[in-house]
Protein backbone atom coordinates (compact mmCIF):
# COMPACT_ATOMS: atom_id res chain seq x y z
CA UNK A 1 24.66 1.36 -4.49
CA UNK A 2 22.26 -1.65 -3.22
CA UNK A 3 24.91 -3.40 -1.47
CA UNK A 4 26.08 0.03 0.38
CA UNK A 5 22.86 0.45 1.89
CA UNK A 6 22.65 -2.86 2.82
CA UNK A 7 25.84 -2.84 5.13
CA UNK A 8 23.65 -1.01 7.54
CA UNK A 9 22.50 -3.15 9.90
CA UNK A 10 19.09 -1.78 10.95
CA UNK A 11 18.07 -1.36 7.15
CA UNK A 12 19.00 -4.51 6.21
CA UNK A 13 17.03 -5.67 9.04
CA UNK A 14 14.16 -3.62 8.86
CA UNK A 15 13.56 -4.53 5.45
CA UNK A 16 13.88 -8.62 5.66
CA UNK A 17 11.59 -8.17 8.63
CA UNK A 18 9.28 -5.98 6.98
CA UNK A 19 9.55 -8.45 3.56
CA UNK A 20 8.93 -11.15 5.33
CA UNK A 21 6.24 -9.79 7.17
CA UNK A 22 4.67 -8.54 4.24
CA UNK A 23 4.78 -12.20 3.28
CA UNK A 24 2.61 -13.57 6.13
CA UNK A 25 0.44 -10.73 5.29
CA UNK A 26 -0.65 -12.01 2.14
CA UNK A 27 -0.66 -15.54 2.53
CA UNK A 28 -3.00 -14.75 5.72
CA UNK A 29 -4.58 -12.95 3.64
CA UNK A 30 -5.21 -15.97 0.72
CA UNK A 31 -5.80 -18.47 3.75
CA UNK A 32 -8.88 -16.88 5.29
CA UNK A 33 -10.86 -16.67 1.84
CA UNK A 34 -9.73 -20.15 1.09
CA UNK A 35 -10.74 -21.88 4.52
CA UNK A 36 -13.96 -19.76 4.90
CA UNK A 37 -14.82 -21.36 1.53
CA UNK A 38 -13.92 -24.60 2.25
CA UNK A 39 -15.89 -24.70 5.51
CA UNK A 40 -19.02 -22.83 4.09
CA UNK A 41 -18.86 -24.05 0.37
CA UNK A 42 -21.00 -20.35 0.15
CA UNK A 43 -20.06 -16.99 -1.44
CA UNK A 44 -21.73 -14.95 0.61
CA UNK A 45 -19.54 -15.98 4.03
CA UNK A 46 -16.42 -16.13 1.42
CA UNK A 47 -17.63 -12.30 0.66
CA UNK A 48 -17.70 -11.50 4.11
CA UNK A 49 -13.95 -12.72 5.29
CA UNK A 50 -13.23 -10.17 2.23
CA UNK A 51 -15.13 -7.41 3.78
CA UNK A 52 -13.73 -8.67 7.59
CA UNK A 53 -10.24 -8.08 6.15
CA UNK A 54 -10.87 -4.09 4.70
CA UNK A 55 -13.06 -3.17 7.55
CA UNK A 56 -10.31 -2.55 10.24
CA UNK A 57 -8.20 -0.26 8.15
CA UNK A 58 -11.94 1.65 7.33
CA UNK A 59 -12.75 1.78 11.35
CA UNK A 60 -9.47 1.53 12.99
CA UNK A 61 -6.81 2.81 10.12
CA UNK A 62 -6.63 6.59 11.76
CA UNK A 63 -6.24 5.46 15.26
CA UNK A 64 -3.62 2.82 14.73
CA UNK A 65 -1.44 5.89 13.45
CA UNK A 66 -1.75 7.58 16.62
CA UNK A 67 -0.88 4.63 18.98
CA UNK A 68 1.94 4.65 16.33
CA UNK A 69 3.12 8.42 17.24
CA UNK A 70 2.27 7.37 20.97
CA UNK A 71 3.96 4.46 22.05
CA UNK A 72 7.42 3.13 21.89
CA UNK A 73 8.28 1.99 18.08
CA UNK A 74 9.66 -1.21 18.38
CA UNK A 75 8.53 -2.47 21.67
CA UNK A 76 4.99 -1.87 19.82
CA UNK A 77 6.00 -3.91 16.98
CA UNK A 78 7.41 -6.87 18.75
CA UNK A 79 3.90 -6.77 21.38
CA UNK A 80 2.28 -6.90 18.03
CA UNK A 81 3.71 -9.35 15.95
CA UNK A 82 3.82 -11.63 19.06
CA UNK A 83 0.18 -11.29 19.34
CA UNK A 84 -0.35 -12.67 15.89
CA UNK A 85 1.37 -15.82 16.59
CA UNK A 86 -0.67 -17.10 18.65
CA UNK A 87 -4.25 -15.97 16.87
CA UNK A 88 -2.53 -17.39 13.69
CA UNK A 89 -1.47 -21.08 15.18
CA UNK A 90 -4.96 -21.49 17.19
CA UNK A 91 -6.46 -22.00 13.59
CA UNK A 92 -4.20 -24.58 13.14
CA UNK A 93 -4.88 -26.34 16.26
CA UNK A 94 -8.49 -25.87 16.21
CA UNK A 95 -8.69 -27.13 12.68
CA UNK A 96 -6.40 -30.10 13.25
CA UNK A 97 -8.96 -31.46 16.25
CA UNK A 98 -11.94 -30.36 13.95
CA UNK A 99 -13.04 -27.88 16.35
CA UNK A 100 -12.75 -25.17 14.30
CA UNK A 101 -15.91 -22.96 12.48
CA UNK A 102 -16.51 -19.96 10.23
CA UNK A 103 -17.52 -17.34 13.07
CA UNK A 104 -14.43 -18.34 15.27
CA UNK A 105 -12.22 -18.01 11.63
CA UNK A 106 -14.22 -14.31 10.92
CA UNK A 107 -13.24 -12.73 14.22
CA UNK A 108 -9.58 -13.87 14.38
CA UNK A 109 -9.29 -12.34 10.82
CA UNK A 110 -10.63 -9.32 11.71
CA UNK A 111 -8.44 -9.26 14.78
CA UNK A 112 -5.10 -10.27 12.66
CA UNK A 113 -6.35 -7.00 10.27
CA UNK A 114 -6.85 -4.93 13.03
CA UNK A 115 -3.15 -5.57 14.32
CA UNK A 116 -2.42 -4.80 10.50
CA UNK A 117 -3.92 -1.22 11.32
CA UNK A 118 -1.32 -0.43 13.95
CA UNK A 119 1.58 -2.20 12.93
CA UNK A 120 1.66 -0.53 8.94
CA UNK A 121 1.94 2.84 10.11
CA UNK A 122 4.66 2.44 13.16
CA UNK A 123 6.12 -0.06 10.75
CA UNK A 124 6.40 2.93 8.48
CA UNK A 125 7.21 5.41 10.74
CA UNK A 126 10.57 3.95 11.91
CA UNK A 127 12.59 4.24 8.62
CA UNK A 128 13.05 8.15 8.54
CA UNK A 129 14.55 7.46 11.82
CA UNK A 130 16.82 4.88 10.70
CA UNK A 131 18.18 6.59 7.42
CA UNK A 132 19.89 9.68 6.70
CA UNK A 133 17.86 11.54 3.86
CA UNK A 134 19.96 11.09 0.98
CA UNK A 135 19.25 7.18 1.89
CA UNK A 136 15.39 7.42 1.92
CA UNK A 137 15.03 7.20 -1.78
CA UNK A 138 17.17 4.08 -2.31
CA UNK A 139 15.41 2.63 0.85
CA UNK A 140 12.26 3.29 -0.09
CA UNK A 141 12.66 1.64 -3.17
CA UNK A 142 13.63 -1.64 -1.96
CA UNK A 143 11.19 -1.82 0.55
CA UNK A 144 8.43 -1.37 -2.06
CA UNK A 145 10.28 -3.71 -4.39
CA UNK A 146 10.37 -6.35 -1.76
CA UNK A 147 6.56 -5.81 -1.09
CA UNK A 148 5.80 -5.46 -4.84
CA UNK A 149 8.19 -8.69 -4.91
CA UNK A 150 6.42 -10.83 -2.39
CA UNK A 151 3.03 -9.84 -4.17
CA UNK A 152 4.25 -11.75 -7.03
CA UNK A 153 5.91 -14.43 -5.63
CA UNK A 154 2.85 -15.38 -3.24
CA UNK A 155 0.61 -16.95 -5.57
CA UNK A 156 4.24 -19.46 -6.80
CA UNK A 157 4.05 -20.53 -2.64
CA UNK A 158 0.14 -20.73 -2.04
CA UNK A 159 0.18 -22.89 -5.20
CA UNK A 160 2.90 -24.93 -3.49
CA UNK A 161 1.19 -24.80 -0.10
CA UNK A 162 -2.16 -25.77 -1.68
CA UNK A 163 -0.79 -29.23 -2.57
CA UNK A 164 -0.61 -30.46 1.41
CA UNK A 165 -3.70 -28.06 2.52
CA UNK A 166 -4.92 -24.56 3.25
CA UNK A 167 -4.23 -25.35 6.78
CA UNK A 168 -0.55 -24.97 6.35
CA UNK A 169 -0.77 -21.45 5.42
CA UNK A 170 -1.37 -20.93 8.82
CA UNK A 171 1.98 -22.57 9.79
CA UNK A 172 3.85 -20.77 7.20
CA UNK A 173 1.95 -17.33 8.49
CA UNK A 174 2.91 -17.82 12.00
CA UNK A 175 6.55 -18.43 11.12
CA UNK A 176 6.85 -14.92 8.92
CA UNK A 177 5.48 -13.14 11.83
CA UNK A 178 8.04 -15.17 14.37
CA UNK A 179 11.09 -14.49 11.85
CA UNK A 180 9.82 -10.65 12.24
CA UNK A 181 10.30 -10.31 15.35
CA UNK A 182 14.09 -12.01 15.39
CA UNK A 183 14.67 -9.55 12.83
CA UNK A 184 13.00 -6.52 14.61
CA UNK A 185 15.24 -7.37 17.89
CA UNK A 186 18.20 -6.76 15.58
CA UNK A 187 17.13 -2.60 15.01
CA UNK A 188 18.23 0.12 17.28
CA UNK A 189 17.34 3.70 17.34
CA UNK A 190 16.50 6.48 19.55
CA UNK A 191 12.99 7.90 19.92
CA UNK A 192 12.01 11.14 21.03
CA UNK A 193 9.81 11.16 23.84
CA UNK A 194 6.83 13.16 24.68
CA UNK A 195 4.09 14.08 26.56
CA UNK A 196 0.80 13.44 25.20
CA UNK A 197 -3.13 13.34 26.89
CA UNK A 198 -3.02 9.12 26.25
CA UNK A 199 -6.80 8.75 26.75
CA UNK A 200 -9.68 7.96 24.20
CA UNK A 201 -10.57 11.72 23.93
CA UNK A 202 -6.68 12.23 23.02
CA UNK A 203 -6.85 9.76 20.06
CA UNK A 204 -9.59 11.66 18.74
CA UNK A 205 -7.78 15.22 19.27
CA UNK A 206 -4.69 13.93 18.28
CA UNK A 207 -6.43 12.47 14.62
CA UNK A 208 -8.11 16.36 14.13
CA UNK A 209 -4.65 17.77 15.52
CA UNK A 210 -3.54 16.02 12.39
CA UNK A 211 -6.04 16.63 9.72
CA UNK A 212 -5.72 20.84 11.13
CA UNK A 213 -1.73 20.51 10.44
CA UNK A 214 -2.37 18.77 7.26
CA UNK A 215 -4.90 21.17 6.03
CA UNK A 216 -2.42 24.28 6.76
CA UNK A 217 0.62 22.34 4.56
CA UNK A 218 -0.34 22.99 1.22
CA UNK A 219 2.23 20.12 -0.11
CA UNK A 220 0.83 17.16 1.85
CA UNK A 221 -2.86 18.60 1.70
CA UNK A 222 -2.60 18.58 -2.36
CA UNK A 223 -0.97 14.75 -1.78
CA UNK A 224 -3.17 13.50 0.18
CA UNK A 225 -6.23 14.79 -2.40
CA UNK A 226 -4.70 13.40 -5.59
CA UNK A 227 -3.56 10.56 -4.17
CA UNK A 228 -7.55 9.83 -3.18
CA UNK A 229 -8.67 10.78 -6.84
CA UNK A 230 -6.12 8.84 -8.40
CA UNK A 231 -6.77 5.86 -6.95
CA UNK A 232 -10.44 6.31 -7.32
CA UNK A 233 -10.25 6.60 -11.02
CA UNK A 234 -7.86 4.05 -11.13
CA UNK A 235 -9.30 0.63 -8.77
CA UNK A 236 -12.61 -0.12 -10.73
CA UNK A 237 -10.94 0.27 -13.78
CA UNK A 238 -7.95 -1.94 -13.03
CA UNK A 239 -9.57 -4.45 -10.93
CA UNK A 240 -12.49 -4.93 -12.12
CA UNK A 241 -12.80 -3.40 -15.67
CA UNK A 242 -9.68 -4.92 -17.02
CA UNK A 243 -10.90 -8.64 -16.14
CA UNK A 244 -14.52 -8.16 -17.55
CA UNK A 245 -13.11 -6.29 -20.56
CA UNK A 246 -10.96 -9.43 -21.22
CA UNK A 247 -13.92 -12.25 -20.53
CA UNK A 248 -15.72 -10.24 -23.23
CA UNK A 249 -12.76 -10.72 -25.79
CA UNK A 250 -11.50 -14.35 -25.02
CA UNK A 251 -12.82 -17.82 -22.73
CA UNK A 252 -9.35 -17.98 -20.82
CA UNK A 253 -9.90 -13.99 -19.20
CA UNK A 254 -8.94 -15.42 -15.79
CA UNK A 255 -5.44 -16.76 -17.03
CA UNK A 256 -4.76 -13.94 -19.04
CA UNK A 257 -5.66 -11.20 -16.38
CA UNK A 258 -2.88 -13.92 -14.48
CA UNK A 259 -0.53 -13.26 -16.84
CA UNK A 260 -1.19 -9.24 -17.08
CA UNK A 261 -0.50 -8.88 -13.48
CA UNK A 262 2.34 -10.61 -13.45
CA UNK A 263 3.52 -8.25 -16.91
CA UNK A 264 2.35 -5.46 -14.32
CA UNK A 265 4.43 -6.16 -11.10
CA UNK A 266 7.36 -6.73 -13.66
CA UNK A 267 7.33 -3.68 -14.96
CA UNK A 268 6.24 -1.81 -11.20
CA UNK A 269 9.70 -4.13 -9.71
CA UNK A 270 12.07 -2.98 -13.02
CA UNK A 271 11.24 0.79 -12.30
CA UNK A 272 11.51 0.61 -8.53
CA UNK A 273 15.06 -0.66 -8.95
CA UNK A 274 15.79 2.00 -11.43
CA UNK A 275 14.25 4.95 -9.89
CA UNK A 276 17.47 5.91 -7.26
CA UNK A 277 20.18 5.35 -10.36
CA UNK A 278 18.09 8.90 -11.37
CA UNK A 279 16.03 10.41 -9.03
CA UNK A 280 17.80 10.77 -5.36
CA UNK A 281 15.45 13.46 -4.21
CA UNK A 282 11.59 13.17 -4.67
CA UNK A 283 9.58 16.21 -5.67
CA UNK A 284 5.97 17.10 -6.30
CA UNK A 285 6.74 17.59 -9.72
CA UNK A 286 8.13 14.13 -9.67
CA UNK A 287 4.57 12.38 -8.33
CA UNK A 288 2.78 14.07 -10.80
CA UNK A 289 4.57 13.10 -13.76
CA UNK A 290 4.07 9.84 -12.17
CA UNK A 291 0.63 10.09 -12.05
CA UNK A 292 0.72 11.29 -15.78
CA UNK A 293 2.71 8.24 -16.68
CA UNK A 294 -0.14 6.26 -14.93
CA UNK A 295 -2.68 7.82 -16.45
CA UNK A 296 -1.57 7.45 -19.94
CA UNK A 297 -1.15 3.87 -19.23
CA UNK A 298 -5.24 4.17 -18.51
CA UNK A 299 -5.89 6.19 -21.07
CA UNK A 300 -4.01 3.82 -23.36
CA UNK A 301 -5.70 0.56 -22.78
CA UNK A 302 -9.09 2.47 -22.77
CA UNK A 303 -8.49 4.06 -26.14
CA UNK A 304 -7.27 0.82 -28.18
CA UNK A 305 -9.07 -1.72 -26.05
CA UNK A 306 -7.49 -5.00 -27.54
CA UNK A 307 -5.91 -7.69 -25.46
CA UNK A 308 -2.30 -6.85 -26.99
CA UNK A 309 -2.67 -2.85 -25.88
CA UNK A 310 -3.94 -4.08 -22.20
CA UNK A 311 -0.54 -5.04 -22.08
CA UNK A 312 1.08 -2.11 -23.28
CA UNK A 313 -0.59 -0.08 -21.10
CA UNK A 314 -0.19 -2.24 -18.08
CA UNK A 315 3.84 -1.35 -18.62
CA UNK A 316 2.93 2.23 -18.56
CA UNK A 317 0.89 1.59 -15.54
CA UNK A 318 3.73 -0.26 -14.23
CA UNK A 319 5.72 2.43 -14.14
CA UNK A 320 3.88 5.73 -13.47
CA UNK A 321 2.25 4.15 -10.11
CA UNK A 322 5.70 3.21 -8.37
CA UNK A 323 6.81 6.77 -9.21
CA UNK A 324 4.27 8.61 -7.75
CA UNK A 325 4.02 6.03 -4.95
CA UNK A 326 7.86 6.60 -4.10
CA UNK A 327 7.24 10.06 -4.75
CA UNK A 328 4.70 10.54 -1.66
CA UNK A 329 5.99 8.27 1.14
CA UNK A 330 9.39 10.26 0.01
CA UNK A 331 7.38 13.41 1.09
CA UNK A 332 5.47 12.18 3.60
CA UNK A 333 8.89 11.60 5.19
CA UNK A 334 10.96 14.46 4.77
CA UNK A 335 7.88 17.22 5.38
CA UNK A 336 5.69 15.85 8.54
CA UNK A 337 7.31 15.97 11.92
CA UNK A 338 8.61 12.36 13.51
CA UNK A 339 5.98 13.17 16.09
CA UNK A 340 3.31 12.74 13.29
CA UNK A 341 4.50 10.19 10.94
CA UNK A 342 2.54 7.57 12.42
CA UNK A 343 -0.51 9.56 11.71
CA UNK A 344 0.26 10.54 8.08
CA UNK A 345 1.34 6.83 6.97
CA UNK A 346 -2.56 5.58 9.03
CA UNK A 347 -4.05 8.65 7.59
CA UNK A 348 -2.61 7.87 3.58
CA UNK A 349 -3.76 4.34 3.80
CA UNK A 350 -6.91 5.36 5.21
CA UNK A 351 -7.85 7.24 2.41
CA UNK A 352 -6.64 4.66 -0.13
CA UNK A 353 -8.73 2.04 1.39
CA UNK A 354 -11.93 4.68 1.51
CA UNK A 355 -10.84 5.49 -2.31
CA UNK A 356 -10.81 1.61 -3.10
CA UNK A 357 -14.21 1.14 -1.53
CA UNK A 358 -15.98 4.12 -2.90
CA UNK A 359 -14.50 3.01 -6.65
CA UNK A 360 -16.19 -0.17 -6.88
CA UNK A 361 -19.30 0.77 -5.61
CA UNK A 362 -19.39 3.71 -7.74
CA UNK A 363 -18.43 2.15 -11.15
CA UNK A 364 -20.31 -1.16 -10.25
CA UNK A 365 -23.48 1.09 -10.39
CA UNK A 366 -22.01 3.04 -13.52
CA UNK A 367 -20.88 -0.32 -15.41
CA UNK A 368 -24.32 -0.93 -16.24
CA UNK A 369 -24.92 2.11 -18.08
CA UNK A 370 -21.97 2.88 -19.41
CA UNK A 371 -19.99 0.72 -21.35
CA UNK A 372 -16.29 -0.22 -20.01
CA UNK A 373 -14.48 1.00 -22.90
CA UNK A 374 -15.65 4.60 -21.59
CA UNK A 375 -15.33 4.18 -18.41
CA UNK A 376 -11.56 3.76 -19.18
CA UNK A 377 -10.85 6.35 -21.44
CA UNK A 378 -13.30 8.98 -18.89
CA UNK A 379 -10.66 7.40 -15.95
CA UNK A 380 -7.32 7.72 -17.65
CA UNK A 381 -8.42 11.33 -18.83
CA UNK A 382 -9.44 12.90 -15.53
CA UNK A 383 -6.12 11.36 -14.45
CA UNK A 384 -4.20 13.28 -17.11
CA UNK A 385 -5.97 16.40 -16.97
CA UNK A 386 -5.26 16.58 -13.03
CA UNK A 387 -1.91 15.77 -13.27
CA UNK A 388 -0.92 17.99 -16.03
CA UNK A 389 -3.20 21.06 -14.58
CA UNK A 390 -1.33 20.85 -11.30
CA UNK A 391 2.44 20.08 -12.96
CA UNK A 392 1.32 23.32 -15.00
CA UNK A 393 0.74 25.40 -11.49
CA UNK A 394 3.29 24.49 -9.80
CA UNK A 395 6.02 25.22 -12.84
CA UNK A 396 3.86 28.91 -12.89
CA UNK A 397 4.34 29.18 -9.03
CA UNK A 398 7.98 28.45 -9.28
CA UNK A 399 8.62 30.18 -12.03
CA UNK A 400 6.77 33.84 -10.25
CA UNK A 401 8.96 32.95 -7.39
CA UNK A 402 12.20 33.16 -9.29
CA UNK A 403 11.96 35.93 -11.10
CA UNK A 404 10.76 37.79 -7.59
CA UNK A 405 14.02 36.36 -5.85
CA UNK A 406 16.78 38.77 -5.76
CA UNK A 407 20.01 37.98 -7.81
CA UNK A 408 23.36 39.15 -5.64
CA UNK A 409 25.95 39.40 -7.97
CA UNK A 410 28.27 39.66 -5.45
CA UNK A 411 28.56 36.11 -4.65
């Protein structure tokens, strides 16, 4: 099935690019905090490059998918990822004659996250337009294993990269971002054209333009809204509750949380490889029994809360979130209009990322009233009760709409 897909050329491309991309990504990622410590020796600029790296997708996430919809695909890519390169190696330089400081550091990461914001969505936008829909499951599913893969694999080459100097990230960064391009030269497609009002006012009618379509769609509208809540209920809790929760149980928290994640993205890689061998089209009813999965891995860990049962329920975690995440690109894909995929991949990550923020700064208020135990159990719950109470709907709605369908016994 795997090595099918593969024999077409502009998925197999698009996906090593994208990989390997994904790959520079992270280790850029790693290198900032690292070299903004090293520099500073201070957590408060370390905290900073964290915040300089979320910001974009907060201020420029929504308009990156409409330069997505706008512009030329690829061409935008390649402009993009060559623009990196350059940002990326001037570290290098800079560092290697000792010229380089913290400020200079904060604004090229904040530019290198800003490209981030258009590149992800047009990035996304181009495979419905390279597969055939009975391909877009199998696709999706190695793109997000190859993501999910490089995750894991990243802290195995920082480690290694760590032994010669932080600097070298750099090198390694601007050589993903080169081997993208090579491998985004190598993907051909046609693009509709059209005729849009390219001007600063038009970004901003072209994001409500959007949102108004969205709100009238009742499927992507209901996505988009447990998507948010899901991942609200579920950051804190994973993030930031599971780590505490195991430094109050045991003095090695930090290499067993290590050791969880990695359980975690096991588990997330096993059932994205699975998933086509089953599924081949994605449904609503599919995402939320996702989400169910997910939250009963919450629920789980919250109820027994013992080091053994974190794990346990970081399987169930492990699997529930790649099915619902499948689930929704899946739909994102086959129900908005090419014209608008850019902004419904910019508009989806914008609301994780405003999810994300608004979790920790709500349960780091609420953690010190309410013990973490509860906090899990009150997550995972929620989770359930939204997932089932919508699964229930939607099997009512269906079910009405059957029984009113006429039955022609002639055919």
């Amino acid at each position: 099935m795997y090595t099918e897909l593969l024999q077409n050329k502009n998925i197999r491309y698009y996906l090593i690019g994208g990989g390997i991309s994904r790959l520079g990504d992270v280790l850029s990622g790693m290198a900032f905090l690292f070299l903004a410590y090293e520099i500073t020796e201070s957590t408060i600029y370390t905290t900073a490059m964290a915040i300089a790296e979320t910001a974009p997708y907060l201020l420029f996430g929504l308009i990156g998918g409409v330069i997505a919809d706008w512009l030329p695909k690829k061409k935008l890519l390649i402009m993009l990822d060559l623009l990196r390169i350059p940002l990326i190696f001037s570290i290098f330089l800079l560092h290697h004659f000792n010229l380089l400081d913290y400020y200079y550091l904060l604004i090229v990461s904040f530019a290198i996250q800003t490209i981030g914001c258009f590149f992800n969505p047009t990035h996304r936008a181009i495979l419905p337009i390279i597969t055939e829909p009975e391909e877009r499951s199998l696709t999706n599913s190695l793109n997000d294993t190859l993501s999910r893969g490089v995750t894991v694999l990243s802290p195995v080459i920082s480690v290694w990269l760590l032994t010669y100097g932080t600097i070298y990230f750099f090198i390694i960064d601007a050589l993903t971002y080169l081997i993208s391009v090579i491998c985004l030269l190598q993907v051909h497609f046609t693009e509709t054209k059209q005729e849009v009002n390219k001007s600063v006012k038009g970004v901003f009618l072209a994001i409500a333009e959007f949102f108004t379509w969205a709100k009238r769609n009742i499927t992507i509208r209901q996505l988009f809204t447990i998507t948010f809540l899901i991942v609200f209920f579920n950051t804190w809790v994973w993030e930031v509750g599971l780590l505490l929760a195991l430094s109050e149980m045991s003095g090695k928290s930090e290499e067993l949380y290590a050791i969880l994640q990695g359980v975690f993205g096991g588990a997330v890689i096993l059932t994205n490889i699975t998933i086509p061998y089953f599924i081949k089209k994605m449904t609503m009813k599919i995402y939320l029994t996702g989400a169910f999965v997910w939250g009963a891995g919450i629920t789980y860990y919250g109820v027994f809360y013992q080091i053994e049962h974190f794990f346990i329920g970081a399987i169930l975690v492990g699997i529930g979130l790649p099915i619902s995440s499948l689930a929704r690109v899946y739909l994102i894909q086959s129900l908005v209009p090419e014209n608008k995929l850019g902004r419904a991949f910019s508009s989806n990550a914008f609301l994780l990322y405003l999810a994300n923020t608004f979790s920790l700064l709500f349960y780091g208020m609420l953690v010190s009233f309410v013990p973490i135990q509860w906090l899990m159990i009150g997550s995972g719950i929620i989770i359930l009760i939204v997932s089932i109470a919508l699964l229930f709907i939607i099997t009512i709605k269906h079910t009405k709409l059957s029984w009113r369908s006429p039955i022609n016994f002639l055919k």
